[in-house]
Protein backbone atom coordinates (compact mmCIF):
# COMPACT_ATOMS: atom_id res chain seq x y z
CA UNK A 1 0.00 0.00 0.00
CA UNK A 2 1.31 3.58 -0.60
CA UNK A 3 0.46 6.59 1.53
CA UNK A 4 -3.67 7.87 0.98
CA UNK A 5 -3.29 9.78 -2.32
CA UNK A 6 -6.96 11.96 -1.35
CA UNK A 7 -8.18 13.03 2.10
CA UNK A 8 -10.54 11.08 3.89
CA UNK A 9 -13.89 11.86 4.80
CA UNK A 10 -14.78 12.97 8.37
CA UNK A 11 -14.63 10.18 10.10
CA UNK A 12 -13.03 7.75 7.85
CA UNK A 13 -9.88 5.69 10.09
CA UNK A 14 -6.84 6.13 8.39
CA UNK A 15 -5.14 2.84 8.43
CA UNK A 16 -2.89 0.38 6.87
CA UNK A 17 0.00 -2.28 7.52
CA UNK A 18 1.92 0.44 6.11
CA UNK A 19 0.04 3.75 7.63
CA UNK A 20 2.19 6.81 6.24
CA UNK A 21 4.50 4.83 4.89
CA UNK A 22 6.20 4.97 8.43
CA UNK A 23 9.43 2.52 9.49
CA UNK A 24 10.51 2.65 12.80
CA UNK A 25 13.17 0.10 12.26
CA UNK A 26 15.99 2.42 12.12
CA UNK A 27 14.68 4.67 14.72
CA UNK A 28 16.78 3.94 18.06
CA UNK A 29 14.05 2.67 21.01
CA UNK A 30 14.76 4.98 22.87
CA UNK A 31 13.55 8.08 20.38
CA UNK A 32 10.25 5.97 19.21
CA UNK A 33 7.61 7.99 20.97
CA UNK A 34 9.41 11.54 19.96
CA UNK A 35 9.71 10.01 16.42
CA UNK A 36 6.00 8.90 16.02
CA UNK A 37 4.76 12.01 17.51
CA UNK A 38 7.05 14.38 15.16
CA UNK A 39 5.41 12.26 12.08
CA UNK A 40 1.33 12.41 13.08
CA UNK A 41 1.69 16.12 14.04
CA UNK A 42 3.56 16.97 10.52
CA UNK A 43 0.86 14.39 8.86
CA UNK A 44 -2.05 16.97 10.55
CA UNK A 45 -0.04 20.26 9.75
CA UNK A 46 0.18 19.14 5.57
CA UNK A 47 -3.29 17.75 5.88
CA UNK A 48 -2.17 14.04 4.57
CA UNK A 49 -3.77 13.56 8.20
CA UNK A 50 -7.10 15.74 7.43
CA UNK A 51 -9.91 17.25 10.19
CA UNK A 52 -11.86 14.35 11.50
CA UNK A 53 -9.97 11.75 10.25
CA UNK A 54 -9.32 8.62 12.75
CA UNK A 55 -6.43 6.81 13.47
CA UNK A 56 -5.85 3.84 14.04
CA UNK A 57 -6.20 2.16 17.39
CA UNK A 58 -3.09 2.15 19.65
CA UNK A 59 -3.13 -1.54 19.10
CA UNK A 60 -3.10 -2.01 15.65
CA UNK A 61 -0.83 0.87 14.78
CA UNK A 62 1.67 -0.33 17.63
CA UNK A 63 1.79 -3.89 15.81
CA UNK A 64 1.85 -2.47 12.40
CA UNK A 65 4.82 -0.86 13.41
CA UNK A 66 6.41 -3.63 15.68
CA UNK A 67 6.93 -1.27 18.52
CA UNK A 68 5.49 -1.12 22.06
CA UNK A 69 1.86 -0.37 22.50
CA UNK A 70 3.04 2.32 24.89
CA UNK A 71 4.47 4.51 22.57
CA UNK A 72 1.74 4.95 20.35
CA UNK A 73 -0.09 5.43 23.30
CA UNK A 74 2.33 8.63 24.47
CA UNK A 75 2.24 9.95 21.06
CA UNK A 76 -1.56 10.13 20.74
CA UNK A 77 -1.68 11.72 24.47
CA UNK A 78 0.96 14.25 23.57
CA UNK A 79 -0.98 15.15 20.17
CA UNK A 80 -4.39 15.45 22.32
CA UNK A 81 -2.62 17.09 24.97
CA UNK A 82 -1.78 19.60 22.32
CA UNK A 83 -5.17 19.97 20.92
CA UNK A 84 -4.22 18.63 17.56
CA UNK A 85 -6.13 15.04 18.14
CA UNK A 86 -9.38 13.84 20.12
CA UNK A 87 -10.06 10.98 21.89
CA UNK A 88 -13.78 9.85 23.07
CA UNK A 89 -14.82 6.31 24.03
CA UNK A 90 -16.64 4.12 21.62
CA UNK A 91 -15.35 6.81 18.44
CA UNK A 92 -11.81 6.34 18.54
CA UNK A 93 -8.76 9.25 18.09
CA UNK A 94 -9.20 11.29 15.39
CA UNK A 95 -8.21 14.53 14.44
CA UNK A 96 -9.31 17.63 15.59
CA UNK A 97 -7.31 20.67 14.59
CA UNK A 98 -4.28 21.85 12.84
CA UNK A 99 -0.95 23.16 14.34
CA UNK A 100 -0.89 26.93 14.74
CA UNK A 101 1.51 27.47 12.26
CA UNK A 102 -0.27 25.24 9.65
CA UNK A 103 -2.29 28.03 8.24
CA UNK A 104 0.10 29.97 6.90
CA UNK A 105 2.17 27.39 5.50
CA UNK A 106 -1.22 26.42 3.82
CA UNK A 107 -1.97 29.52 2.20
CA UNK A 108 1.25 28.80 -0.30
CA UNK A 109 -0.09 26.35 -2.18
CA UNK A 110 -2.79 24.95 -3.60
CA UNK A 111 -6.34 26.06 -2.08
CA UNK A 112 -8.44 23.29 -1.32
CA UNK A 113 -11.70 23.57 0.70
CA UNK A 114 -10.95 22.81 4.77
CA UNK A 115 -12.90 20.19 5.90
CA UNK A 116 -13.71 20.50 9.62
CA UNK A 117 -14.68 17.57 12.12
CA UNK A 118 -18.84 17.40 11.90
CA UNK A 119 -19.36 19.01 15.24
CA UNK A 120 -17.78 22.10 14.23
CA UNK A 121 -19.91 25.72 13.69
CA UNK A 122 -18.24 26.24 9.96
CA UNK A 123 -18.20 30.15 10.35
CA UNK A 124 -15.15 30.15 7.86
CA UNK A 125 -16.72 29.02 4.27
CA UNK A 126 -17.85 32.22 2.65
CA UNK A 127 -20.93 30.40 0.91
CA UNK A 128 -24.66 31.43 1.02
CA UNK A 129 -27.50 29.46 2.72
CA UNK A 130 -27.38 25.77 0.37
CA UNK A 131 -30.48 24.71 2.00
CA UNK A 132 -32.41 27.56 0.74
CA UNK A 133 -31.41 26.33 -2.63
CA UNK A 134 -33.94 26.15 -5.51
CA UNK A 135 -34.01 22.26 -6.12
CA UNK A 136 -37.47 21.71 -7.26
CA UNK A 137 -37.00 24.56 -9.71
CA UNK A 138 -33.52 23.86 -11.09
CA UNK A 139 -35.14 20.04 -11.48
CA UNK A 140 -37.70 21.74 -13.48
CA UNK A 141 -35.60 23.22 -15.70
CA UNK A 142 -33.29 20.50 -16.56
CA UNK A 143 -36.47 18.59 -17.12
CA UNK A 144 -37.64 21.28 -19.84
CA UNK A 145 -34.48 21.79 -20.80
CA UNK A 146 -33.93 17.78 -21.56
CA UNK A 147 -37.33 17.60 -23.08
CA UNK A 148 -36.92 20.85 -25.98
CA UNK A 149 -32.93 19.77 -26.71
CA UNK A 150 -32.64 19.82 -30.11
CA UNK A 151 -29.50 17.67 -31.92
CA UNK A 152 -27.68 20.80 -31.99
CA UNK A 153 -28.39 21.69 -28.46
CA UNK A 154 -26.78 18.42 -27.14
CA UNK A 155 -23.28 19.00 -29.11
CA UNK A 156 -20.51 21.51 -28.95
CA UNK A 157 -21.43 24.91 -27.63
CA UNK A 158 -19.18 28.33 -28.19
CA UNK A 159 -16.29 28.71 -26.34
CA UNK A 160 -18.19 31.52 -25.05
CA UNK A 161 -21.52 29.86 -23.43
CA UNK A 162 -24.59 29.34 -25.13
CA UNK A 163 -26.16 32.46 -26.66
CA UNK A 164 -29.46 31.79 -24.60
CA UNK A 165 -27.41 31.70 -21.64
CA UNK A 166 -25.22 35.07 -22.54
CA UNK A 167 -28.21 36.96 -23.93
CA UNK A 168 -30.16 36.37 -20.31
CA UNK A 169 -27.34 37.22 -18.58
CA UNK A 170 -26.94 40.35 -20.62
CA UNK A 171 -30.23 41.59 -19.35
CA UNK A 172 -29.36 40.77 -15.95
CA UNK A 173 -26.66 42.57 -16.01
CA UNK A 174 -27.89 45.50 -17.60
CA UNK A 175 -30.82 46.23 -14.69
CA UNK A 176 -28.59 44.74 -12.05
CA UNK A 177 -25.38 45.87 -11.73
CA UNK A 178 -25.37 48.97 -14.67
CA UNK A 179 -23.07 46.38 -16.89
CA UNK A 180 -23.87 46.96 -20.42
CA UNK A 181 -23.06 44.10 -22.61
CA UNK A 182 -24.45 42.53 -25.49
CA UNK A 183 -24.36 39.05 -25.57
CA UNK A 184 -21.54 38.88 -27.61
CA UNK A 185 -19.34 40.51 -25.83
CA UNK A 186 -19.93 37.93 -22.51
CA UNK A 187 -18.14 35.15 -21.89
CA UNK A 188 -19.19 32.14 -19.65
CA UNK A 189 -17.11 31.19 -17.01
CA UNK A 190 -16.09 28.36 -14.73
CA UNK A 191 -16.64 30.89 -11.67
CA UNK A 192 -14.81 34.25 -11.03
CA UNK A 193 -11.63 32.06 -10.53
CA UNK A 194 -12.06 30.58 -14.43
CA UNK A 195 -12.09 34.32 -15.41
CA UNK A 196 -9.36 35.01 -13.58
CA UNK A 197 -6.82 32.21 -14.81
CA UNK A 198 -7.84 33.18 -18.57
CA UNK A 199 -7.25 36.78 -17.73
CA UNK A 200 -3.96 36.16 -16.36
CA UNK A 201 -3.14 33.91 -19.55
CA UNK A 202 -4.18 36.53 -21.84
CA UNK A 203 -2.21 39.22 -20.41
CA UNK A 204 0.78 37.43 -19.51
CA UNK A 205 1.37 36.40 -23.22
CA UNK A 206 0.83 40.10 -23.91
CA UNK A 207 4.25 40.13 -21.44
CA UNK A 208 2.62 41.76 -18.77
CA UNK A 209 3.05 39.28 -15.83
CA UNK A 210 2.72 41.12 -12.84
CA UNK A 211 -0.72 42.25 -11.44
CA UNK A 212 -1.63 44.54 -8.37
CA UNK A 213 -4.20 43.24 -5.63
CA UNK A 214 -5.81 44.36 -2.76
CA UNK A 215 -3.80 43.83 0.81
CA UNK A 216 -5.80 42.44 2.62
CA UNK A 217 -7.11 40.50 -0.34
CA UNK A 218 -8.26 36.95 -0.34
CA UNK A 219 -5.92 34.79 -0.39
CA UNK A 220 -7.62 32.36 -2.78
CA UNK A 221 -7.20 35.34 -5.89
CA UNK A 222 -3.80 35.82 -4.43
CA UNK A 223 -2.70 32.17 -4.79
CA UNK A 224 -4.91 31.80 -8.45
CA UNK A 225 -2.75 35.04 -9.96
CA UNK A 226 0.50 33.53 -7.94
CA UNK A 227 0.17 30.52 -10.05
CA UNK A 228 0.16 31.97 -14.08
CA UNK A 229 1.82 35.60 -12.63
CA UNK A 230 5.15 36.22 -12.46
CA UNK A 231 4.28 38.09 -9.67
CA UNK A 232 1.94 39.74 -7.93
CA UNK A 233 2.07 43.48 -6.08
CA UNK A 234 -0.03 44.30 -2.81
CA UNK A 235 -1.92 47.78 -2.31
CA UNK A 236 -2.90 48.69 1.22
CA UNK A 237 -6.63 48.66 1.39
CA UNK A 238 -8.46 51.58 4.01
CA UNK A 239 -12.06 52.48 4.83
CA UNK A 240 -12.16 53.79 0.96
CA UNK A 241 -10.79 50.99 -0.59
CA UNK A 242 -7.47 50.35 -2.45
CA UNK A 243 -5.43 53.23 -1.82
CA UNK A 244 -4.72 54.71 -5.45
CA UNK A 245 -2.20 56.36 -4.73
CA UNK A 246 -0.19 53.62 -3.11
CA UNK A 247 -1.38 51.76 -6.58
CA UNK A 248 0.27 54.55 -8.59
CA UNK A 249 3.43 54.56 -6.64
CA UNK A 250 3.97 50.71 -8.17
CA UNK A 251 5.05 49.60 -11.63
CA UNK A 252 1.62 47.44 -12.37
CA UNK A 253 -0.14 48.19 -15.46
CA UNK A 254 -3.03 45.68 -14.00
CA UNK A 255 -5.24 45.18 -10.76
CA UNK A 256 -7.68 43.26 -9.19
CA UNK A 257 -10.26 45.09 -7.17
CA UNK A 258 -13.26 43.96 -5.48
CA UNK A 259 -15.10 47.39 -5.63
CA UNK A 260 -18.52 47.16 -4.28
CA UNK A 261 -17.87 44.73 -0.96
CA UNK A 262 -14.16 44.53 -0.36
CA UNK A 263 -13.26 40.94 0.98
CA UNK A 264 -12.23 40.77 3.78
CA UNK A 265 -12.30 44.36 5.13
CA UNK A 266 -16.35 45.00 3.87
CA UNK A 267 -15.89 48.72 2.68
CA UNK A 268 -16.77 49.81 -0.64
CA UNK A 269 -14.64 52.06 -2.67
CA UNK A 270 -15.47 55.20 -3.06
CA UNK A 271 -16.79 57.62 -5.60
CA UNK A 272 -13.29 59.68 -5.40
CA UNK A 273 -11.07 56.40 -5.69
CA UNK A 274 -13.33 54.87 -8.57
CA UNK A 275 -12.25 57.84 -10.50
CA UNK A 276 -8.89 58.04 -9.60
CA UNK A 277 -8.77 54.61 -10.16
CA UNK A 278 -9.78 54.87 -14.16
CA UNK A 279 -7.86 57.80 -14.67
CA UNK A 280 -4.43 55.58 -13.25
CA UNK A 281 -5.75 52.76 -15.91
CA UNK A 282 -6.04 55.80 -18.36
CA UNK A 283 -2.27 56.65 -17.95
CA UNK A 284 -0.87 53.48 -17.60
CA UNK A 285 -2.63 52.08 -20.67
CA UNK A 286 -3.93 49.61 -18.25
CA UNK A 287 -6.75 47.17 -17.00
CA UNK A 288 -8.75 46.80 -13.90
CA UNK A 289 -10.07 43.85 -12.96
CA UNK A 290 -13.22 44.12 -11.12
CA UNK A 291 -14.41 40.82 -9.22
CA UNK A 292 -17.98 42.29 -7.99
CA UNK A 293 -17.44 39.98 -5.53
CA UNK A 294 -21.11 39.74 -3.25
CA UNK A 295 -22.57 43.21 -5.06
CA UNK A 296 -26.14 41.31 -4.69
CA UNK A 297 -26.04 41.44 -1.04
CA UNK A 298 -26.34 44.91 0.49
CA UNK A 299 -29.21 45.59 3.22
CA UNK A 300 -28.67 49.33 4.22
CA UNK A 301 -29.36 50.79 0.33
CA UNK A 302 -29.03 49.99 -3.04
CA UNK A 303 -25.92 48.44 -4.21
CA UNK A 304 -23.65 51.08 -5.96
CA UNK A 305 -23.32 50.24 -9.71
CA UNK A 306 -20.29 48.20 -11.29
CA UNK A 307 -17.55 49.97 -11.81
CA UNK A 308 -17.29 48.69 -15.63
CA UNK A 309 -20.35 50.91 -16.49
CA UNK A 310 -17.99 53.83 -16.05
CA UNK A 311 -15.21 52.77 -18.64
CA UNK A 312 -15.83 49.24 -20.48
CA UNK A 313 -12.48 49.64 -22.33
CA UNK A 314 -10.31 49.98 -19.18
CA UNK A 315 -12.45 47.48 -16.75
CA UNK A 316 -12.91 43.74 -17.23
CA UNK A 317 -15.92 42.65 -15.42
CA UNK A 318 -16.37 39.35 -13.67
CA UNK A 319 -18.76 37.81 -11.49
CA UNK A 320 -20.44 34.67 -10.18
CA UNK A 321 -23.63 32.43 -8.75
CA UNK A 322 -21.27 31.13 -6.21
CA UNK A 323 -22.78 33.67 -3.87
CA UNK A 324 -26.50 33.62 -5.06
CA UNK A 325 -27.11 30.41 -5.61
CA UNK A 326 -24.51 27.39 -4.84
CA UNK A 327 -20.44 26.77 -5.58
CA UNK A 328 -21.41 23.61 -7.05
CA UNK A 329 -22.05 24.71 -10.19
CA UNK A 330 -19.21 26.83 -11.03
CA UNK A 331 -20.89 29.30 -12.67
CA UNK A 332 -19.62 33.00 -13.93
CA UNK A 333 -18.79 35.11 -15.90
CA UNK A 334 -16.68 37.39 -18.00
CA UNK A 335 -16.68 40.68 -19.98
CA UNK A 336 -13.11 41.44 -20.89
CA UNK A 337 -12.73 45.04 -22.46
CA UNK A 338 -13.11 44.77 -26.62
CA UNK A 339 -9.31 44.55 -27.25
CA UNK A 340 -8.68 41.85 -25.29
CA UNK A 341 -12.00 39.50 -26.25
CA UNK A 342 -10.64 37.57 -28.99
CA UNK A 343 -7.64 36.55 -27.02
CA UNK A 344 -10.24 35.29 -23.90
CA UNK A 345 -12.00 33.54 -26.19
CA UNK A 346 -9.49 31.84 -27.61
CA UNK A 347 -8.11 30.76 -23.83
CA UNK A 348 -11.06 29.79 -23.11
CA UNK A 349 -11.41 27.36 -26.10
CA UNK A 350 -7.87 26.12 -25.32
CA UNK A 351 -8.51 25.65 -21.73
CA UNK A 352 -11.58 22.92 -22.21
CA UNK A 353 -14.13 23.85 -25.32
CA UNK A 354 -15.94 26.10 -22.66
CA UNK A 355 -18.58 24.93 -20.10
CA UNK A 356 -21.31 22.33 -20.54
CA UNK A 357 -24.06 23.27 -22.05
CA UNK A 358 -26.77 21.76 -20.16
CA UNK A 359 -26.12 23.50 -16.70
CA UNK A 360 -26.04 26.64 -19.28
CA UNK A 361 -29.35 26.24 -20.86
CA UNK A 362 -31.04 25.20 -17.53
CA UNK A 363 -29.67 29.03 -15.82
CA UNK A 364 -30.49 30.81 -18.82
CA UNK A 365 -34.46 29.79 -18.42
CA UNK A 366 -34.66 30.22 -14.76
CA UNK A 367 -33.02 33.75 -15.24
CA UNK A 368 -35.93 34.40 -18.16
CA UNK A 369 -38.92 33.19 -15.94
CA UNK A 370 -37.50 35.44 -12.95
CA UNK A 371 -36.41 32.16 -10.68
CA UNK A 372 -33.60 33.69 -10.20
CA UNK A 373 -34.78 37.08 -9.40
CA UNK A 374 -37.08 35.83 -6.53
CA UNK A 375 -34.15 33.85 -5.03
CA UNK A 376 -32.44 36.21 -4.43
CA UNK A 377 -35.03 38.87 -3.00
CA UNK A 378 -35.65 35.45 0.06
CA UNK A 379 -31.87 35.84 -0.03
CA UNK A 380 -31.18 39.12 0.82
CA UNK A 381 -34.03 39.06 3.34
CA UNK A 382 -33.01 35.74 5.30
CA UNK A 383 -28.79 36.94 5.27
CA UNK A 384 -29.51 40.14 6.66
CA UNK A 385 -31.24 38.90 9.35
CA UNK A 386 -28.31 36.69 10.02
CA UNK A 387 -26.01 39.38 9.97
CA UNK A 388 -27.74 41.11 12.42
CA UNK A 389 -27.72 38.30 14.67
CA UNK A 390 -24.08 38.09 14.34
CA UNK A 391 -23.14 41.39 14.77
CA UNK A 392 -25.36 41.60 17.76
CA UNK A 393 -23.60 38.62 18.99
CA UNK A 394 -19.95 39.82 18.51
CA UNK A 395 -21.54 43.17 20.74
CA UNK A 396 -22.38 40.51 23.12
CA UNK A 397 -19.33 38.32 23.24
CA UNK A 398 -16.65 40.00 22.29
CA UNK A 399 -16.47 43.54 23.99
CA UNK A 400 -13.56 45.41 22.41
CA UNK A 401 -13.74 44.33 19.30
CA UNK A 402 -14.93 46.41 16.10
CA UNK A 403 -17.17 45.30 13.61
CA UNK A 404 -15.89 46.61 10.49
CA UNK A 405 -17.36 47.22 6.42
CA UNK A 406 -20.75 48.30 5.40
CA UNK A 407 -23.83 46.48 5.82
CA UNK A 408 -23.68 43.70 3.12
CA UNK A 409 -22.64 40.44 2.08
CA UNK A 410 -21.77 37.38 3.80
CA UNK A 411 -18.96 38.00 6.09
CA UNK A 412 -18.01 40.16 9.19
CA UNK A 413 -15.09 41.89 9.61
CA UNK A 414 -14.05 41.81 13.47
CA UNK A 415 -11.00 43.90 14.29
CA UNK A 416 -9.31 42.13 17.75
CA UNK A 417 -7.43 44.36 20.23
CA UNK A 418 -3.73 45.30 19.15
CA UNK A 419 -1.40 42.42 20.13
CA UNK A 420 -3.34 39.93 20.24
CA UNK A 421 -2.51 36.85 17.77
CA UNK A 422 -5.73 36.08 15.44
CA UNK A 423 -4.30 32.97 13.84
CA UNK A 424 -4.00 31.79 17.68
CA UNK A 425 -7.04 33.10 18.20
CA UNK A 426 -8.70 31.42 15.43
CA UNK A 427 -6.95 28.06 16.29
CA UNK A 428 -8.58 28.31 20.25
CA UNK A 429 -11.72 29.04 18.07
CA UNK A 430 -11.37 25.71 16.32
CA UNK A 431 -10.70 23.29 19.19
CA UNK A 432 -13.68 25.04 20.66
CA UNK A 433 -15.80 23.98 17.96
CA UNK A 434 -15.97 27.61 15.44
CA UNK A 435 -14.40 28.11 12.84
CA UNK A 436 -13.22 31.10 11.59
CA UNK A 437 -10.47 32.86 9.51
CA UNK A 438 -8.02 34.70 10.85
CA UNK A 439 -7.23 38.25 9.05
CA UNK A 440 -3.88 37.95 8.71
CA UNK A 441 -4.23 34.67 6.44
CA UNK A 442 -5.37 37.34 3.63
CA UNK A 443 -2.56 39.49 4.11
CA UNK A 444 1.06 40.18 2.98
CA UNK A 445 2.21 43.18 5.16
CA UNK A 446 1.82 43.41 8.66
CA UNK A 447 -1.73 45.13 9.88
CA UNK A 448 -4.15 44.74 12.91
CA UNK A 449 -5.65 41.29 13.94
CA UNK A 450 -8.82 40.10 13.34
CA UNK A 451 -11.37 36.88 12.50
CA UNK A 452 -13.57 36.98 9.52
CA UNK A 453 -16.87 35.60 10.12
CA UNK A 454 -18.89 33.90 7.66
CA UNK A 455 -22.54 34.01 8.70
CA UNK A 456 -24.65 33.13 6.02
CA UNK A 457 -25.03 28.99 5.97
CA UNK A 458 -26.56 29.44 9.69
CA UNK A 459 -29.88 30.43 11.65
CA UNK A 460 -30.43 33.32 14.20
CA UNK A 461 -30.00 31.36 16.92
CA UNK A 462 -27.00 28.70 16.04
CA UNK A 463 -25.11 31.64 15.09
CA UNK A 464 -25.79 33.49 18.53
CA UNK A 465 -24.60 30.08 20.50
CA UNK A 466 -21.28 29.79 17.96
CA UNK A 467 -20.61 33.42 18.47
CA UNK A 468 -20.87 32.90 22.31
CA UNK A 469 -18.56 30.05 22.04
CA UNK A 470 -15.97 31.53 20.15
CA UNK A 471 -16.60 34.53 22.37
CA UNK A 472 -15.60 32.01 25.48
CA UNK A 473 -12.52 30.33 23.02
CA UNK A 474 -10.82 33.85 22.26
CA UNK A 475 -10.96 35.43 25.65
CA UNK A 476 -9.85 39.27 25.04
């Protein structure tokens, strides 16, 4: 057997005559336990060992390895001593968070979704409320669209999407978010990330491979540029978004904004830095890339418009259902300024012939017959009275703190007290059952601490009990 090549599943025991590939032949007797304990807590740190996974019992592991019962035994106490494993009778060892440094080593490489132990509040995931998605409808679209496919509709789409899809979401956009675009001039997307890899290919074989982002930023855009970039350059963010200024002080002819809800800080950028921000693509002979990252969520006022209605031949415009309706489908979108279309195009026919078209056809009639629409009026209505119930809670629970960004989307913001360590804090969180990101995961230079709550895949009242919690874990 060779060493698991996936993660398990919560739950699953991670076993084998040959668990981890480890040999403790040549390890003196004497230096077993430190040896054994060293391995599982570096297994748990890389996530070979992932949350919820459960070892194997002292027993079996111990004669697996031909060495005393005992020192698996110490190992698995010093791990749960530490907090990284948990032991309960009937359920075994398994694991139940990572070391405190594991984060950061994480956010180098490849992003993969965190899966936490079952018992755990997930206040990390930035997703919307899955339950509330619309099954019976989407079911009732496939089903029409299955029944009206023509020959043609069941072979090779565009590279672009299928027009029904791109002329619906040409309307939407149009009385939405101020994005005028005809459907030609859309491209269909696997998610904001798709758009972002072909934007990065585009431009990169144009020789521009460095890109300015947003510090704090998300680390998942950070990592996505990191990987086709050269290089990427980080702009402080403040209470009126990217500082332009700080942007114009840098050599980047590109950037990547998230304009209407900033992730993670929540403000939106303002009317003088939009400007300022077009006239520095102006000069430069540049490009702004505007993720519009939550725009459909904002509960105080309207939503301000897109910032690619101001300028579409400096601004390429992406977005995504991730937020409105589910991940899962991997749905989004692109509208690259006119000079650089053909070349998206043609990286997105390179990449993989464009999406499927069935997925397509199904979203383009539920955003004709106003499915869509509807779904996300109940949205908007059911997050912002979980956001309220969070923010209350945080009042409650964590005195001190400061709950920061406009009313929108589906995170909070919550600045800690100077000195205090939020990736600690966030790991505390954890073995208390929350979890939550620390700030300081989605930055490059040094700033304030803080945890970024996600709110929106819980109720009112679980989120008051998990706020309370991690209220009790942090202990300001």
């Amino acid at each position: 057997m060779s060493v698991p090549t996936g993660p398990k599943g919560a739950g699953e025991m991670a076993q084998g005559s040959d668990f981890l590939q480890l040999d403790a032949s040549a390890v003196p007797r004497g230096e077993r336990t430190e040896w054994l304990t060293g391995a599982l807590r570096s297994a748990v740190a890389s996530g070979v060992l992932p949350l919820g996974t459960r070892l194997p019992p002292t027993r079996v592991l111990a004669a697996d390895l031909g060495v005393a019962r005992g020192t698996v035994v110490e190992a698995y106490q010093r791990l749960t001593e530490e907090g990284l494993l948990t032991a309960a009778r009937g359920a075994g060892t398994a694991v139940a968070a990572r070391p405190l440094d594991a984060p950061a080593a994480r956010s180098t490489g490849t992003w993969e979704p965190t899966v936490y132990a079952p018992e755990t509040v997930d206040l990390a995931s930035g997703i919307p409320d899955l339950a509330a998605f619309p099954r019976a409808a989407w079911l009732r679209a496939e089903r029409e669209v299955l029944s009206t496919a023509t020959a043609r509709s069941l072979g090779y789409a565009p590279p672009q999407g299928t027009l029904e899809l791109r002329t619906e979401l040409s309307a939407w956009l149009a009385r939405s978010r101020g994005v005028r675009a005809a459907p030609g001039q859309i491209v269909v997307t696997a998610g904001v990330t798709g758009a972002l890899s072909i934007l990065s290919q585009v431009l990169r074989a144009r020789g521009l491979d460095t890109m300015a982002r947003e510090d704090p930023g998300a680390d998942g855009n950070r990592m996505i540029l990191g990987h086709w970039l050269r290089s990427t350059v980080p702009v402080p963010v403040d209470g009126d978004g990217i500082d332009t200024d700080a942007l114009a002080a840098t050599d980047a002819r590109a950037v990547l904004v998230t304009p209407a809800h900033q992730f993670p800080t929540g403000v939106v950028l303002s009317p003088l830095r939009r400007r300022a921000l077009l006239a520095w693509a102006r000069e430069r002979d540049g490009l702004v890339i505007e993720d519009d990252y939550d725009a459909e969520y904002r509960y105080d006022r309207s939503p301000v418009g897109a910032l690619h209605g101001l300028d579409p031949n400096l601004v390429a415009h992406t977005s995504s259902l991730s937020k409105t309706l589910a991940p899962a489908l991997r749905a989004g979108w692109l509208v690259p300024p006119p000079h650089l279309l053909e070349d998206v195009v043609e990286a997105r026919w390179a990449a993989d012939l464009g999406s499927p078209s069935l997925p397509q056809l199904a979203l383009a009639l539920l955003l004709r017959d106003g499915t869509i629409a509807r779904h996300l009026r109940t949205m908007r209505a059911r997050h912002r009275a979980r956001r309220d119930a969070a923010v209350a809670a945080v009042r409650a629970h964590l005195p001190g703190c400061t709950v920061l960004g406009v009313a929108a989307g589906l995170h909070l913001l919550v600045l800690l007290p100077g000195g205090v360590d939020d990736r600690e804090a966030a790991a505390r969180a954890e073995r208390a059952g929350v979890a939550v990101q620390p700030l300081s995961r989605h930055r490059t230079a040094p700033g304030p601490p803080g945890l970024v709550i996600a709110y929106a895949g819980h109720g009112p009242a679980r989120l008051r009990e998990a706020v309370a919690r991690l209220g009790a874990a942090v202990r300001l």
